[in-house]
C-alpha atoms as a PDB file:
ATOM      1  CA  UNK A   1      45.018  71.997  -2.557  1.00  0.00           C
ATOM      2  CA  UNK A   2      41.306  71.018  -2.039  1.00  0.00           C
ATOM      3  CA  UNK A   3      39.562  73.415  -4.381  1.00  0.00           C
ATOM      4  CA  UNK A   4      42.286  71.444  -7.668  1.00  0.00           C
ATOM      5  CA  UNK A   5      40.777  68.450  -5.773  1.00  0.00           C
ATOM      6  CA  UNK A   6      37.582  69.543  -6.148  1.00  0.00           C
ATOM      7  CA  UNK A   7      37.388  70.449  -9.290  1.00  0.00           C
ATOM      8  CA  UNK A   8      39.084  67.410 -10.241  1.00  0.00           C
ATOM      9  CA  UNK A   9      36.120  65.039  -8.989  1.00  0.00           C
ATOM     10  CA  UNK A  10      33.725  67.605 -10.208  1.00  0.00           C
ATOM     11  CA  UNK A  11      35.089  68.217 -13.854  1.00  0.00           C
ATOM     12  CA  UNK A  12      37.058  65.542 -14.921  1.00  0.00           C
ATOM     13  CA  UNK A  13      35.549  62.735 -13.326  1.00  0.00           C
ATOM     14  CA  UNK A  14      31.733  63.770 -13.630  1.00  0.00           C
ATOM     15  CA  UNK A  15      30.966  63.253  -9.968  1.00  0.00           C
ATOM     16  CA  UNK A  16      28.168  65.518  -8.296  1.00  0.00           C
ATOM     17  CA  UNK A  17      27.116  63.777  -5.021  1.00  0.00           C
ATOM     18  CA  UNK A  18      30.677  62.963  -2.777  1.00  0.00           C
ATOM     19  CA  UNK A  19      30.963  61.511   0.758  1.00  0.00           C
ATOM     20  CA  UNK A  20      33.906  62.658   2.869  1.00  0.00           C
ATOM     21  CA  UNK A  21      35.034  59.814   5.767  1.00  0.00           C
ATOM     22  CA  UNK A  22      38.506  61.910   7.671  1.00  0.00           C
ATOM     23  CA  UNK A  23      40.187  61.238  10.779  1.00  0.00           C
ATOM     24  CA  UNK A  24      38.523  63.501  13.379  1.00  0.00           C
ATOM     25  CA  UNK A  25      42.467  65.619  13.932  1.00  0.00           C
ATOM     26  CA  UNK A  26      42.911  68.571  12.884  1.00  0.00           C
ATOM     27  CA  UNK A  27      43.934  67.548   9.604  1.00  0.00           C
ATOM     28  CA  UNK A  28      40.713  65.391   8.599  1.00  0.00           C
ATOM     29  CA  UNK A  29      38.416  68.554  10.026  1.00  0.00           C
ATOM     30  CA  UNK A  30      40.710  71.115   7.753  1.00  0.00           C
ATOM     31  CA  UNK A  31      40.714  68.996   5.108  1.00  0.00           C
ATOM     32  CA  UNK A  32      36.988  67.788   5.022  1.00  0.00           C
ATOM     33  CA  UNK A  33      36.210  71.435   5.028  1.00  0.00           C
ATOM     34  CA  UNK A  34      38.422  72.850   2.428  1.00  0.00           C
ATOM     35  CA  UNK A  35      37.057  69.897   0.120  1.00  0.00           C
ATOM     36  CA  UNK A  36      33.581  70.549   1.167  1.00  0.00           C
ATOM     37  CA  UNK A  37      33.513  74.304   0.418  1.00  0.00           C
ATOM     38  CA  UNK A  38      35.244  73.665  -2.734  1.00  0.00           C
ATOM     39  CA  UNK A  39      32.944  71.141  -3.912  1.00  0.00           C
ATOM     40  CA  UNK A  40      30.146  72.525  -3.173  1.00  0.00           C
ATOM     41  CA  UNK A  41      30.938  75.800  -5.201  1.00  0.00           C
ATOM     42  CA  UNK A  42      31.393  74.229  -8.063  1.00  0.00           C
ATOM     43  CA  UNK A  43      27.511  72.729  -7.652  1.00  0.00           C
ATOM     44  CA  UNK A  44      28.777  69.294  -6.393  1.00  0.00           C
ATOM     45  CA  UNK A  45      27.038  68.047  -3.095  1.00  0.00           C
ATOM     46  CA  UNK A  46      28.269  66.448   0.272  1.00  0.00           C
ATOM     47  CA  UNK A  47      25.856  63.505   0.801  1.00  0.00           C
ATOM     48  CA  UNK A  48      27.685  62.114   3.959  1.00  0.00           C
ATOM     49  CA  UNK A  49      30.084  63.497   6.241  1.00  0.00           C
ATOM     50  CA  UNK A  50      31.631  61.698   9.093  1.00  0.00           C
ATOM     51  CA  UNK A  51      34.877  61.521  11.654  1.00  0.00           C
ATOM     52  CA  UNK A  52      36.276  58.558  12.612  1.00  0.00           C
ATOM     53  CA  UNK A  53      38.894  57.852  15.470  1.00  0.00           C
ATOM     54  CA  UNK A  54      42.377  57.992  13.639  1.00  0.00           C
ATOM     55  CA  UNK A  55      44.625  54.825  15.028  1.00  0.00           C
ATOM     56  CA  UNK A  56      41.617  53.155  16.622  1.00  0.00           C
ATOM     57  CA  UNK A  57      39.044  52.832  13.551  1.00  0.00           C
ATOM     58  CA  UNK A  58      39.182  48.980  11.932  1.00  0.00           C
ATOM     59  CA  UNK A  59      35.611  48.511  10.445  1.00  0.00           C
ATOM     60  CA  UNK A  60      34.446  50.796   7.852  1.00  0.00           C
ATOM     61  CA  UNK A  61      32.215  48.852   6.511  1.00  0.00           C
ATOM     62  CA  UNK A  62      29.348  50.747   8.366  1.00  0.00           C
ATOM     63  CA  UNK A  63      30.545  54.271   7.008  1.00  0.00           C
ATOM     64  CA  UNK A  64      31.711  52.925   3.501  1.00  0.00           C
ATOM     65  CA  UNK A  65      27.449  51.345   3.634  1.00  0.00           C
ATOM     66  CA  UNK A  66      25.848  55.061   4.996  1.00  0.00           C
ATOM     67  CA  UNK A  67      27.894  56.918   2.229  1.00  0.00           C
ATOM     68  CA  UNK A  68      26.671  54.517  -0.544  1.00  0.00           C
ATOM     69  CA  UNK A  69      23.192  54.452   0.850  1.00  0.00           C
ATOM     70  CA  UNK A  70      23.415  58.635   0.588  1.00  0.00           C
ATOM     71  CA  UNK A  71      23.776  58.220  -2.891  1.00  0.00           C
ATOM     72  CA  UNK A  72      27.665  59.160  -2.660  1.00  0.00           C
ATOM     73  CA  UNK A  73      29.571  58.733  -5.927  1.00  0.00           C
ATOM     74  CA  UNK A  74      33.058  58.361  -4.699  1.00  0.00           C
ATOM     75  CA  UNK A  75      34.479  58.838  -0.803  1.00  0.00           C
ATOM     76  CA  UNK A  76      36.946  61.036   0.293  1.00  0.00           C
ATOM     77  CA  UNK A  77      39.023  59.965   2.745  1.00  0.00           C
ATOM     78  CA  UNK A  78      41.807  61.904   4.732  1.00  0.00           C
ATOM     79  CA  UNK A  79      43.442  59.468   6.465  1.00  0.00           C
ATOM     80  CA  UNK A  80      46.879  57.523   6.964  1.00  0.00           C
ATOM     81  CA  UNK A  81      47.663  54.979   4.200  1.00  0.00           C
ATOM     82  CA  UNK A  82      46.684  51.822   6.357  1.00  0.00           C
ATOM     83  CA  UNK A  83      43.124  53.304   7.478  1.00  0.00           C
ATOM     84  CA  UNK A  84      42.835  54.118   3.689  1.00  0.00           C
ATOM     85  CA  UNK A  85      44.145  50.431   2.584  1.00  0.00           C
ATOM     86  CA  UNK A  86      41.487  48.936   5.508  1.00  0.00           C
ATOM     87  CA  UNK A  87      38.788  51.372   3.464  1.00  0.00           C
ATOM     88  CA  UNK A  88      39.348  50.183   0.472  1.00  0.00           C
ATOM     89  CA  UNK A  89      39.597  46.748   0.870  1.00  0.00           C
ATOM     90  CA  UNK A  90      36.816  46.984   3.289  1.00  0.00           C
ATOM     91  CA  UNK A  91      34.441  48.453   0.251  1.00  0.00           C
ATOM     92  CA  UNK A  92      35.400  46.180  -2.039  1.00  0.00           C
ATOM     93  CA  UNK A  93      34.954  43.043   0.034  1.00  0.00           C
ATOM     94  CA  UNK A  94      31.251  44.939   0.048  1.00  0.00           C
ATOM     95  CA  UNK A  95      31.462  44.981  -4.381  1.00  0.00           C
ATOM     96  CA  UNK A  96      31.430  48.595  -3.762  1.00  0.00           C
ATOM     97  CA  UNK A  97      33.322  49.961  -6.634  1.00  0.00           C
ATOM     98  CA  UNK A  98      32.859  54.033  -6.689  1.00  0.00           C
ATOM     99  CA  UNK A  99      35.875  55.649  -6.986  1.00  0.00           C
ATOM    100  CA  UNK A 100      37.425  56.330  -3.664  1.00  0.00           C
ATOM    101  CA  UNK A 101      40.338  59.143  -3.050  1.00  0.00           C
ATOM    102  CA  UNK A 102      42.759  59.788  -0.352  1.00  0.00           C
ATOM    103  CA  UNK A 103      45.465  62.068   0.444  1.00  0.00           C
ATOM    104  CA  UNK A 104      49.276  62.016  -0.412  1.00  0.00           C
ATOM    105  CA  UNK A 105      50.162  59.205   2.083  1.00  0.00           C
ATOM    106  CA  UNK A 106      48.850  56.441   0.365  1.00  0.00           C
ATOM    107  CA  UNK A 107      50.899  57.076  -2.937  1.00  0.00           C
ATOM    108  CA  UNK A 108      53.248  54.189  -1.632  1.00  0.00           C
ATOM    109  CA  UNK A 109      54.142  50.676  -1.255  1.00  0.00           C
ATOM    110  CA  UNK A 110      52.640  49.943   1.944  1.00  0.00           C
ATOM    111  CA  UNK A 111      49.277  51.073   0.527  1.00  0.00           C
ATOM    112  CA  UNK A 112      49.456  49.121  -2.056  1.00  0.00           C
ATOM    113  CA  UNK A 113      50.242  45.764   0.175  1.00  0.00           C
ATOM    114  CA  UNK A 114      47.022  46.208   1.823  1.00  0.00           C
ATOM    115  CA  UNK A 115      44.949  46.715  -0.928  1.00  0.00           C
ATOM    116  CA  UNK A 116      46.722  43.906  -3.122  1.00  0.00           C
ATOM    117  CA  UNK A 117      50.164  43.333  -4.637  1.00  0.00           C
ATOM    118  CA  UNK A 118      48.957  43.910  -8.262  1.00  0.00           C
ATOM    119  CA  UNK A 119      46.303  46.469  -6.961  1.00  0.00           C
ATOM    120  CA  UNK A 120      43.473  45.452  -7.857  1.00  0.00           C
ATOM    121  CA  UNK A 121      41.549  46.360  -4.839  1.00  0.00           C
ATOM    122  CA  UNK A 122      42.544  49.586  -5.382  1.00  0.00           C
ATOM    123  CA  UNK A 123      40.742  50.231  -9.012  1.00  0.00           C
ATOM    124  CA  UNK A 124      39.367  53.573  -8.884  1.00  0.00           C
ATOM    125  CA  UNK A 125      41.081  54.695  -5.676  1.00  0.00           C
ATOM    126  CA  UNK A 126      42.894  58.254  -6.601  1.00  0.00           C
ATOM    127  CA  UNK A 127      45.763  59.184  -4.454  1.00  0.00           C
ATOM    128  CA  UNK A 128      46.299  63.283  -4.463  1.00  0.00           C
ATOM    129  CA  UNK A 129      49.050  65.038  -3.819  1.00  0.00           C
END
Protein backbone atom coordinates (compact mmCIF):
# COMPACT_ATOMS: atom_id res chain seq x y z
CA UNK A 1 0.00 0.00 0.00
CA UNK A 2 1.55 3.37 -1.12
CA UNK A 3 -0.18 5.80 1.22
CA UNK A 4 1.70 3.13 4.61
CA UNK A 5 4.63 3.81 2.21
CA UNK A 6 4.18 7.18 2.27
CA UNK A 7 3.75 7.89 5.44
CA UNK A 8 6.54 5.76 6.27
CA UNK A 9 9.21 8.06 4.38
CA UNK A 10 7.29 11.02 5.54
CA UNK A 11 6.93 10.22 9.38
CA UNK A 12 9.33 7.90 10.41
CA UNK A 13 12.13 8.66 8.33
CA UNK A 14 11.84 12.61 8.23
CA UNK A 15 11.99 12.85 4.46
CA UNK A 16 10.06 15.82 2.68
CA UNK A 17 11.52 16.15 -0.87
CA UNK A 18 11.38 12.27 -2.69
CA UNK A 19 12.28 11.31 -6.29
CA UNK A 20 10.37 8.43 -7.85
CA UNK A 21 12.56 6.46 -10.86
CA UNK A 22 9.65 3.26 -12.04
CA UNK A 23 9.60 1.15 -14.95
CA UNK A 24 7.34 2.91 -17.49
CA UNK A 25 4.51 -0.59 -17.27
CA UNK A 26 1.69 -0.33 -15.86
CA UNK A 27 2.93 -1.16 -12.61
CA UNK A 28 5.74 1.68 -12.28
CA UNK A 29 2.88 4.37 -13.65
CA UNK A 30 0.27 2.88 -10.83
CA UNK A 31 2.68 2.76 -8.45
CA UNK A 32 4.53 6.17 -9.00
CA UNK A 33 1.11 7.63 -8.72
CA UNK A 34 -0.32 6.04 -5.71
CA UNK A 35 3.11 7.06 -3.94
CA UNK A 36 2.95 10.45 -5.36
CA UNK A 37 -0.60 11.33 -4.23
CA UNK A 38 0.13 9.87 -0.96
CA UNK A 39 3.15 11.76 -0.38
CA UNK A 40 2.20 14.67 -1.34
CA UNK A 41 -0.86 14.75 1.12
CA UNK A 42 0.96 14.33 3.83
CA UNK A 43 3.06 17.78 2.74
CA UNK A 44 6.02 15.74 1.30
CA UNK A 45 7.11 16.83 -2.32
CA UNK A 46 8.01 14.94 -5.64
CA UNK A 47 11.24 16.67 -6.81
CA UNK A 48 11.86 14.27 -9.82
CA UNK A 49 9.78 11.94 -11.60
CA UNK A 50 10.89 9.77 -14.39
CA UNK A 51 10.15 6.28 -16.50
CA UNK A 52 12.66 4.24 -17.57
CA UNK A 53 12.51 1.23 -20.11
CA UNK A 54 12.00 -1.93 -17.82
CA UNK A 55 14.51 -4.89 -19.23
CA UNK A 56 16.46 -2.46 -21.39
CA UNK A 57 17.63 0.33 -18.75
CA UNK A 58 21.58 -0.36 -17.55
CA UNK A 59 22.87 3.20 -16.62
CA UNK A 60 21.18 5.06 -13.97
CA UNK A 61 23.65 7.01 -13.16
CA UNK A 62 22.07 9.97 -15.17
CA UNK A 63 18.60 9.63 -13.29
CA UNK A 64 20.16 8.63 -9.82
CA UNK A 65 22.44 12.46 -10.70
CA UNK A 66 18.92 14.59 -11.85
CA UNK A 67 17.11 13.26 -8.65
CA UNK A 68 20.04 14.30 -6.34
CA UNK A 69 20.54 17.52 -8.19
CA UNK A 70 16.45 18.14 -7.45
CA UNK A 71 17.25 18.10 -4.02
CA UNK A 72 15.61 14.46 -3.62
CA UNK A 73 16.12 12.89 -0.20
CA UNK A 74 15.70 9.28 -0.98
CA UNK A 75 14.47 7.55 -4.57
CA UNK A 76 11.75 5.44 -5.08
CA UNK A 77 12.10 2.94 -7.33
CA UNK A 78 9.46 0.37 -8.70
CA UNK A 79 11.31 -1.88 -10.46
CA UNK A 80 12.54 -5.66 -10.70
CA UNK A 81 15.24 -6.61 -8.14
CA UNK A 82 18.21 -6.50 -10.74
CA UNK A 83 17.25 -2.87 -12.16
CA UNK A 84 17.00 -2.01 -8.38
CA UNK A 85 20.51 -3.87 -7.52
CA UNK A 86 22.06 -1.90 -10.92
CA UNK A 87 20.43 1.43 -9.00
CA UNK A 88 21.88 0.99 -6.11
CA UNK A 89 25.14 0.04 -6.84
CA UNK A 90 25.08 2.53 -9.57
CA UNK A 91 24.47 5.47 -6.74
CA UNK A 92 26.82 4.35 -4.60
CA UNK A 93 29.68 3.95 -7.04
CA UNK A 94 28.49 7.93 -7.35
CA UNK A 95 28.99 8.22 -2.95
CA UNK A 96 25.39 8.88 -3.18
CA UNK A 97 24.10 7.62 0.06
CA UNK A 98 20.22 8.86 0.49
CA UNK A 99 18.15 6.26 1.36
CA UNK A 100 16.77 4.51 -1.63
CA UNK A 101 13.43 2.14 -1.54
CA UNK A 102 12.02 -0.39 -3.80
CA UNK A 103 9.21 -2.68 -3.97
CA UNK A 104 8.70 -6.31 -2.62
CA UNK A 105 10.95 -8.00 -5.26
CA UNK A 106 14.11 -7.06 -4.05
CA UNK A 107 13.56 -8.56 -0.45
CA UNK A 108 15.79 -11.55 -1.73
CA UNK A 109 19.01 -13.14 -2.37
CA UNK A 110 19.57 -12.18 -5.80
CA UNK A 111 19.25 -8.52 -4.73
CA UNK A 112 21.46 -8.78 -2.37
CA UNK A 113 24.30 -10.45 -4.83
CA UNK A 114 24.22 -7.41 -6.84
CA UNK A 115 24.46 -4.98 -4.35
CA UNK A 116 27.17 -7.00 -2.26
CA UNK A 117 27.32 -10.30 -0.36
CA UNK A 118 27.45 -8.60 3.11
CA UNK A 119 25.25 -5.67 1.75
CA UNK A 120 26.86 -3.01 2.14
CA UNK A 121 25.92 -1.29 -1.00
CA UNK A 122 22.67 -1.58 0.02
CA UNK A 123 22.84 0.70 3.42
CA UNK A 124 19.80 2.67 3.48
CA UNK A 125 17.98 0.86 0.67
CA UNK A 126 14.31 -0.12 2.21
CA UNK A 127 12.61 -2.98 0.58
CA UNK A 128 8.52 -2.71 1.11
CA UNK A 129 6.24 -5.13 1.03
Amino acid sequence: NQKVYAQFVYENLGIDKAAMIYGGDDVGVEVNGAFTESFEALGGKIVYSQQFVKGTTKDFKPLITAAVNAGAELINMSASYNEAGLLVTQARDLDIMIPIMGTNQTANDDFLAIVGEKGEMGDGYYAIS
